[in-house]
PDB file of N, CA and C in Angstrom:
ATOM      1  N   UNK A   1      -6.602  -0.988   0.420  1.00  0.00           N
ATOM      2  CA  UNK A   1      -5.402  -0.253   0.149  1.00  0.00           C
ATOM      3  C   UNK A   1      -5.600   0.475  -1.166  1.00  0.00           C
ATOM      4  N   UNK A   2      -5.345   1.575  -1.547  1.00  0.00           N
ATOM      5  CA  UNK A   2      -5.355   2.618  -2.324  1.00  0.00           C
ATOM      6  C   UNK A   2      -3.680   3.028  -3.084  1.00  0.00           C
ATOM      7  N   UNK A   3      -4.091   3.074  -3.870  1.00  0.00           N
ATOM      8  CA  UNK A   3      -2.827   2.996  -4.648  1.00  0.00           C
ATOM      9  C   UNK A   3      -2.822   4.489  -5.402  1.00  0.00           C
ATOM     10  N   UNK A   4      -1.759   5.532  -6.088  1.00  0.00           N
ATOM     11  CA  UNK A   4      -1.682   5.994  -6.530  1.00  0.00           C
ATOM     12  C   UNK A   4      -0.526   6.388  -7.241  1.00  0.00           C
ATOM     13  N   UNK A   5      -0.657   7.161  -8.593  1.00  0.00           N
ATOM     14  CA  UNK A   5       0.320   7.240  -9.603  1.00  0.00           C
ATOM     15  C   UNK A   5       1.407   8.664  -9.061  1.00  0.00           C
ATOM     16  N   UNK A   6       1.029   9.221  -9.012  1.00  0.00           N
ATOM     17  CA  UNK A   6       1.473  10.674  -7.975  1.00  0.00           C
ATOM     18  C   UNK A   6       1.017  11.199  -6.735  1.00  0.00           C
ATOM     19  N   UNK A   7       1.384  11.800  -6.509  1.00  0.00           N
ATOM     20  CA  UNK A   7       1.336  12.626  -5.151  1.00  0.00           C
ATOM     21  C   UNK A   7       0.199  13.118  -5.173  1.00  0.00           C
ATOM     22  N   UNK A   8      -0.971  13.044  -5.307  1.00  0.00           N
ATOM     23  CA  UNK A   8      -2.273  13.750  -5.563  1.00  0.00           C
ATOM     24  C   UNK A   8      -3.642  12.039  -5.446  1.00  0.00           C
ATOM     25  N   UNK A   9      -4.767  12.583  -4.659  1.00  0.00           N
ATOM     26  CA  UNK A   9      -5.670  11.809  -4.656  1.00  0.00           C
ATOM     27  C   UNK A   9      -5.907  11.687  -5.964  1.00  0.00           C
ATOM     28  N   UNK A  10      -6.323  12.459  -6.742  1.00  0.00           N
ATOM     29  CA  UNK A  10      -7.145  12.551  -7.754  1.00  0.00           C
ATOM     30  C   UNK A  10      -6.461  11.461  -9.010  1.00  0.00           C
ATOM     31  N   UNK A  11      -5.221  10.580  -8.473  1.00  0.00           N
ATOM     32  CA  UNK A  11      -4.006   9.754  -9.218  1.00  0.00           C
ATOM     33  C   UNK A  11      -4.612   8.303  -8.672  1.00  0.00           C
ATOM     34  N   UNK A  12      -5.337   7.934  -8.133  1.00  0.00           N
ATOM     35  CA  UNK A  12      -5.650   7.189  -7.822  1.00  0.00           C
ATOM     36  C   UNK A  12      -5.856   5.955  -8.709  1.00  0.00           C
ATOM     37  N   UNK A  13      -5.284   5.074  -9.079  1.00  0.00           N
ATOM     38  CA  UNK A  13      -5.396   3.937 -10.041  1.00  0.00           C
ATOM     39  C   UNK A  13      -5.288   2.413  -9.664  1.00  0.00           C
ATOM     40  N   UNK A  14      -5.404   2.641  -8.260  1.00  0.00           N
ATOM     41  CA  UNK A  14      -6.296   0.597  -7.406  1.00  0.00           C
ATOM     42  C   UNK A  14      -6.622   1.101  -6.433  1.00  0.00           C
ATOM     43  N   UNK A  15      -7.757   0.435  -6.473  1.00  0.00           N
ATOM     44  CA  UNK A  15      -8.314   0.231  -4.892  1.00  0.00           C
ATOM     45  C   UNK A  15      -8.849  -0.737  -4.540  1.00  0.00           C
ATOM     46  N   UNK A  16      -8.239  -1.427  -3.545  1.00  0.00           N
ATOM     47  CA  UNK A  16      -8.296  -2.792  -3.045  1.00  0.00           C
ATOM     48  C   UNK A  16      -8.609  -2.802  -1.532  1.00  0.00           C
ATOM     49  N   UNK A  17      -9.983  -4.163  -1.610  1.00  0.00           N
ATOM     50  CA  UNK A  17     -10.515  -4.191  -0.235  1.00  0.00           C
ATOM     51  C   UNK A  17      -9.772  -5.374   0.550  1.00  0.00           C
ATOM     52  N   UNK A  18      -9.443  -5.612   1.220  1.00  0.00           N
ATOM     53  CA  UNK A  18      -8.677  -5.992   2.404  1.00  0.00           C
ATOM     54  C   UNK A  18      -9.714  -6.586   2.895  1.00  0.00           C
ATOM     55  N   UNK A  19      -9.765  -8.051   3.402  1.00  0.00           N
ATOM     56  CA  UNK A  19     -10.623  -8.758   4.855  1.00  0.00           C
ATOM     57  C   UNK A  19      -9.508  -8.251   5.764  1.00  0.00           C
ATOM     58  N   UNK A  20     -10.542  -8.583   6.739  1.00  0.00           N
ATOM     59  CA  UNK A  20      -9.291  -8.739   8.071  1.00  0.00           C
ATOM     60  C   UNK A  20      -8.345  -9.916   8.395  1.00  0.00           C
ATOM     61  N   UNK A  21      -7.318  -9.577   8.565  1.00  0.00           N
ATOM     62  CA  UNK A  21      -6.253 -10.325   8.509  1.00  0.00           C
ATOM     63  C   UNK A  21      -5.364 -10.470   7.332  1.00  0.00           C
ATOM     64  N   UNK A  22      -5.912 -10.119   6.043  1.00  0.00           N
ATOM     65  CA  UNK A  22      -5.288 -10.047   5.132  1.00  0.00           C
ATOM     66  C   UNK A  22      -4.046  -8.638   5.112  1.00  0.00           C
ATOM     67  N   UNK A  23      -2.931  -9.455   4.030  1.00  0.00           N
ATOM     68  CA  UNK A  23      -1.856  -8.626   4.032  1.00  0.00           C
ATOM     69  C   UNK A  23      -2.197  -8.016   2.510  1.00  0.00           C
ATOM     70  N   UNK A  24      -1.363  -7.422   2.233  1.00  0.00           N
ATOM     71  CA  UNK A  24      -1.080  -6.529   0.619  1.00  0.00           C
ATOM     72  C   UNK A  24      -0.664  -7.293   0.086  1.00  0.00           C
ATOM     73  N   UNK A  25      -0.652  -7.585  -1.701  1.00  0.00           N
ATOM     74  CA  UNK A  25      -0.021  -8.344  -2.248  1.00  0.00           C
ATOM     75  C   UNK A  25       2.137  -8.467  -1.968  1.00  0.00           C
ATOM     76  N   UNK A  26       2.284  -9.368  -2.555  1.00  0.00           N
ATOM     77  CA  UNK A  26       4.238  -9.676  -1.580  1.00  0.00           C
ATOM     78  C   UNK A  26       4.579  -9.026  -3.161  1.00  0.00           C
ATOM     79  N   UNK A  27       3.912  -9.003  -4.290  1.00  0.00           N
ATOM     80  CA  UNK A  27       4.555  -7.793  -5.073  1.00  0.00           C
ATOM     81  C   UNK A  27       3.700  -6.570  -5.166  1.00  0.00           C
ATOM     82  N   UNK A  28       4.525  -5.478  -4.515  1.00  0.00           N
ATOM     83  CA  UNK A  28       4.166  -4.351  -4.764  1.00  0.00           C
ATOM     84  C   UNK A  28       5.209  -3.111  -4.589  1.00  0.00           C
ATOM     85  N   UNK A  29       6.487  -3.324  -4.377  1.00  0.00           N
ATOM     86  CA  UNK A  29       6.989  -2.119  -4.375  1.00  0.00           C
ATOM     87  C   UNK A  29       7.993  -2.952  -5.940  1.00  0.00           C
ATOM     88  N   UNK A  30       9.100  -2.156  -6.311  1.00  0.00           N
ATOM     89  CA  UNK A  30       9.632  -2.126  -7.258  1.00  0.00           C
ATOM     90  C   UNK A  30      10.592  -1.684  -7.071  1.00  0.00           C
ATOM     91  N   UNK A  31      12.374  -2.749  -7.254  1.00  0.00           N
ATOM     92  CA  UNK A  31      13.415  -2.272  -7.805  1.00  0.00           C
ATOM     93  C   UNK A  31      14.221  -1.101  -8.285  1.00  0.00           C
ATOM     94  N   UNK A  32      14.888  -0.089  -7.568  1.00  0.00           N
ATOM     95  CA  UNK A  32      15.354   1.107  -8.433  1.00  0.00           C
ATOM     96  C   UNK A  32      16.153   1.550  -7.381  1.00  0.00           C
ATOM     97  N   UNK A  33      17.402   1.839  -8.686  1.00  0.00           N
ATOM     98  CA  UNK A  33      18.780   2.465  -7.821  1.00  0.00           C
ATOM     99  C   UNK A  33      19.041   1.678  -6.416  1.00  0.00           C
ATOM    100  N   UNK A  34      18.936   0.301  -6.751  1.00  0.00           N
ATOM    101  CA  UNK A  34      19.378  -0.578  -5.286  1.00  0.00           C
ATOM    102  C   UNK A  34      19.037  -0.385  -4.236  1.00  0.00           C
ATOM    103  N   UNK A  35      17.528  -0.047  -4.076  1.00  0.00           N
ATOM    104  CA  UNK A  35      16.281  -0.336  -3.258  1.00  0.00           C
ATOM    105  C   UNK A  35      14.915  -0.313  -3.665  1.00  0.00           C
ATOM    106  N   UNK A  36      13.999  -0.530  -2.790  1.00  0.00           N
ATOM    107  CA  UNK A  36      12.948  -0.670  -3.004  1.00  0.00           C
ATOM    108  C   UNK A  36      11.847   0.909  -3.387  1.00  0.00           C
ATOM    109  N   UNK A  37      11.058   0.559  -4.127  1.00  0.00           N
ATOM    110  CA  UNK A  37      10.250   1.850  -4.041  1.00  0.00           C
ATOM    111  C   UNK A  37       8.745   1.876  -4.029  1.00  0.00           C
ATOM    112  N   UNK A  38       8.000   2.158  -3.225  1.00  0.00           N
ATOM    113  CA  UNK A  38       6.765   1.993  -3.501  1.00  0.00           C
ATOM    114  C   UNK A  38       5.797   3.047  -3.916  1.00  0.00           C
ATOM    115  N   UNK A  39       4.933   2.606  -4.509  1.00  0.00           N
ATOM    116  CA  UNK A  39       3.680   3.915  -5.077  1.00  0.00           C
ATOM    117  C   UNK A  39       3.249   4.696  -4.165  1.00  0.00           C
ATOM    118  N   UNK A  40       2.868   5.484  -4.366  1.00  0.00           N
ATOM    119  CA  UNK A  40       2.271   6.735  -3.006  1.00  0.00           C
ATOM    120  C   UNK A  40       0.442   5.656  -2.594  1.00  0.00           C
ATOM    121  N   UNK A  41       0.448   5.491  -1.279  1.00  0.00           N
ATOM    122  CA  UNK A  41      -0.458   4.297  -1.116  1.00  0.00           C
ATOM    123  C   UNK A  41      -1.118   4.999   0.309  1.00  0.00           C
ATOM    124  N   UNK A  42      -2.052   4.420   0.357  1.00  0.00           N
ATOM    125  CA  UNK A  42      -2.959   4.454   2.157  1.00  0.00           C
ATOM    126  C   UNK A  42      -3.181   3.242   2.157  1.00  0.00           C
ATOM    127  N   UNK A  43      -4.005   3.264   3.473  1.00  0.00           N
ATOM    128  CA  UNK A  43      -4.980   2.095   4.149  1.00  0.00           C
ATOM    129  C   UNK A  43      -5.774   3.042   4.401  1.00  0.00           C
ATOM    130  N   UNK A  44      -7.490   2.815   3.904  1.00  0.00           N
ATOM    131  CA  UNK A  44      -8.601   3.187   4.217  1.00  0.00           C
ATOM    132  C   UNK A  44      -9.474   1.958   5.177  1.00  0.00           C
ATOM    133  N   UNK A  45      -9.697   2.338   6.459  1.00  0.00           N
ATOM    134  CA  UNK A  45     -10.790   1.274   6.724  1.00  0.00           C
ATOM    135  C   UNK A  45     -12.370   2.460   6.451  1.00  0.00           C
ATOM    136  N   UNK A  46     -13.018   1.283   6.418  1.00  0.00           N
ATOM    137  CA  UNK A  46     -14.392   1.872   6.086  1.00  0.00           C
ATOM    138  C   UNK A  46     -15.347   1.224   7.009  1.00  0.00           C
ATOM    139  N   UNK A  47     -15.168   0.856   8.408  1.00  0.00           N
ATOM    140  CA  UNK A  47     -15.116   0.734   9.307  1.00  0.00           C
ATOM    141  C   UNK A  47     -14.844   1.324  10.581  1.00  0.00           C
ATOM    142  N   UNK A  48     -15.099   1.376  11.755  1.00  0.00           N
ATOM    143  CA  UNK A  48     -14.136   2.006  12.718  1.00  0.00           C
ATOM    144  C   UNK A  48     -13.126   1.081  13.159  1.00  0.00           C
ATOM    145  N   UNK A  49     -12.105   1.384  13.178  1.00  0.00           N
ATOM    146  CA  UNK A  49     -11.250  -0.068  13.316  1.00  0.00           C
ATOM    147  C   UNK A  49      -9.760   0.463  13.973  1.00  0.00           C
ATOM    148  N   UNK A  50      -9.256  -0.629  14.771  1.00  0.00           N
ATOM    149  CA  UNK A  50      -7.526  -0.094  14.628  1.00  0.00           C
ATOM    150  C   UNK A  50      -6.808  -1.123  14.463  1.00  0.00           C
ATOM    151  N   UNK A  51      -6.238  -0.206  13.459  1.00  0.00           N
ATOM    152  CA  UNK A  51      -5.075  -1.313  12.587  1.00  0.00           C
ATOM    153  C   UNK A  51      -3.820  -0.667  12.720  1.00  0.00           C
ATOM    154  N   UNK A  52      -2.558  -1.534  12.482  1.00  0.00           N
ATOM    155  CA  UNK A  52      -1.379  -1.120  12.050  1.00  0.00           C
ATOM    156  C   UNK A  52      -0.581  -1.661  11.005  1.00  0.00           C
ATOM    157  N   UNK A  53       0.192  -1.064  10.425  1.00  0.00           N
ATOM    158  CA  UNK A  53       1.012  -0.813   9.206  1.00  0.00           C
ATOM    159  C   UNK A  53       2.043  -1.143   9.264  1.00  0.00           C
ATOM    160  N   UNK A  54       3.344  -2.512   9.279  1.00  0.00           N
ATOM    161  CA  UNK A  54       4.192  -2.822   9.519  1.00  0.00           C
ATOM    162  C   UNK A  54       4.888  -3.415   7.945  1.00  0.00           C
ATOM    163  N   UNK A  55       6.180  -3.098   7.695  1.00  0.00           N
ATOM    164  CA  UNK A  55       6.241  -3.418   6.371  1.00  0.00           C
ATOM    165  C   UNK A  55       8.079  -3.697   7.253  1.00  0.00           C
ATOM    166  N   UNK A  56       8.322  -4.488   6.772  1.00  0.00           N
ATOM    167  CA  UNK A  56       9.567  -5.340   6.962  1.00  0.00           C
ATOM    168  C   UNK A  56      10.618  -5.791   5.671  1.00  0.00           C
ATOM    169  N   UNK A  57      11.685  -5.335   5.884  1.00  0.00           N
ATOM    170  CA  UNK A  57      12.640  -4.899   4.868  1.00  0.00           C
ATOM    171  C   UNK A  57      13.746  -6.128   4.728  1.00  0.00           C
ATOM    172  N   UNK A  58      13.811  -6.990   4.129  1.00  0.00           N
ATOM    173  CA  UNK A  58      14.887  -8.309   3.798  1.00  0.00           C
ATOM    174  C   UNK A  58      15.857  -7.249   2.747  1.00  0.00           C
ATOM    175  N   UNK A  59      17.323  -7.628   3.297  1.00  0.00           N
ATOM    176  CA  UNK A  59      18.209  -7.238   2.073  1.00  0.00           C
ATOM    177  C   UNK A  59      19.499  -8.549   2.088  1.00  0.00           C
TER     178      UNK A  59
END
């Protein structure tokens, strides 16, 4: 997972390798104006692979 500071690759400031089966860390989005917000982010496999992206919202 790839993390970034703005809207632009070149903002790029984590990059984190993932096994399979592993999830994203349980902190990563952040508090504001009474929801959640997260960094501008991907999933890179470096692999051929298919994956999916499910993120689940508790309020």
């Amino acid at each position: 997972m790839q993390k970034f500071s703005d809207h632009t690759h070149h903002s790029l400031f984590e990059d984190m390798a993932l096994a399979p089966g592993q999830t994203q860390p349980s902190i990563f989005g952040r508090c504001q104006d009474d929801g959640l917000v997260f960094p501008w982010h991907q999933y890179k496999a470096e692999t051929d692979a298919v994956w999916l992206a499910i993120e689940f919202h508790m309020q």
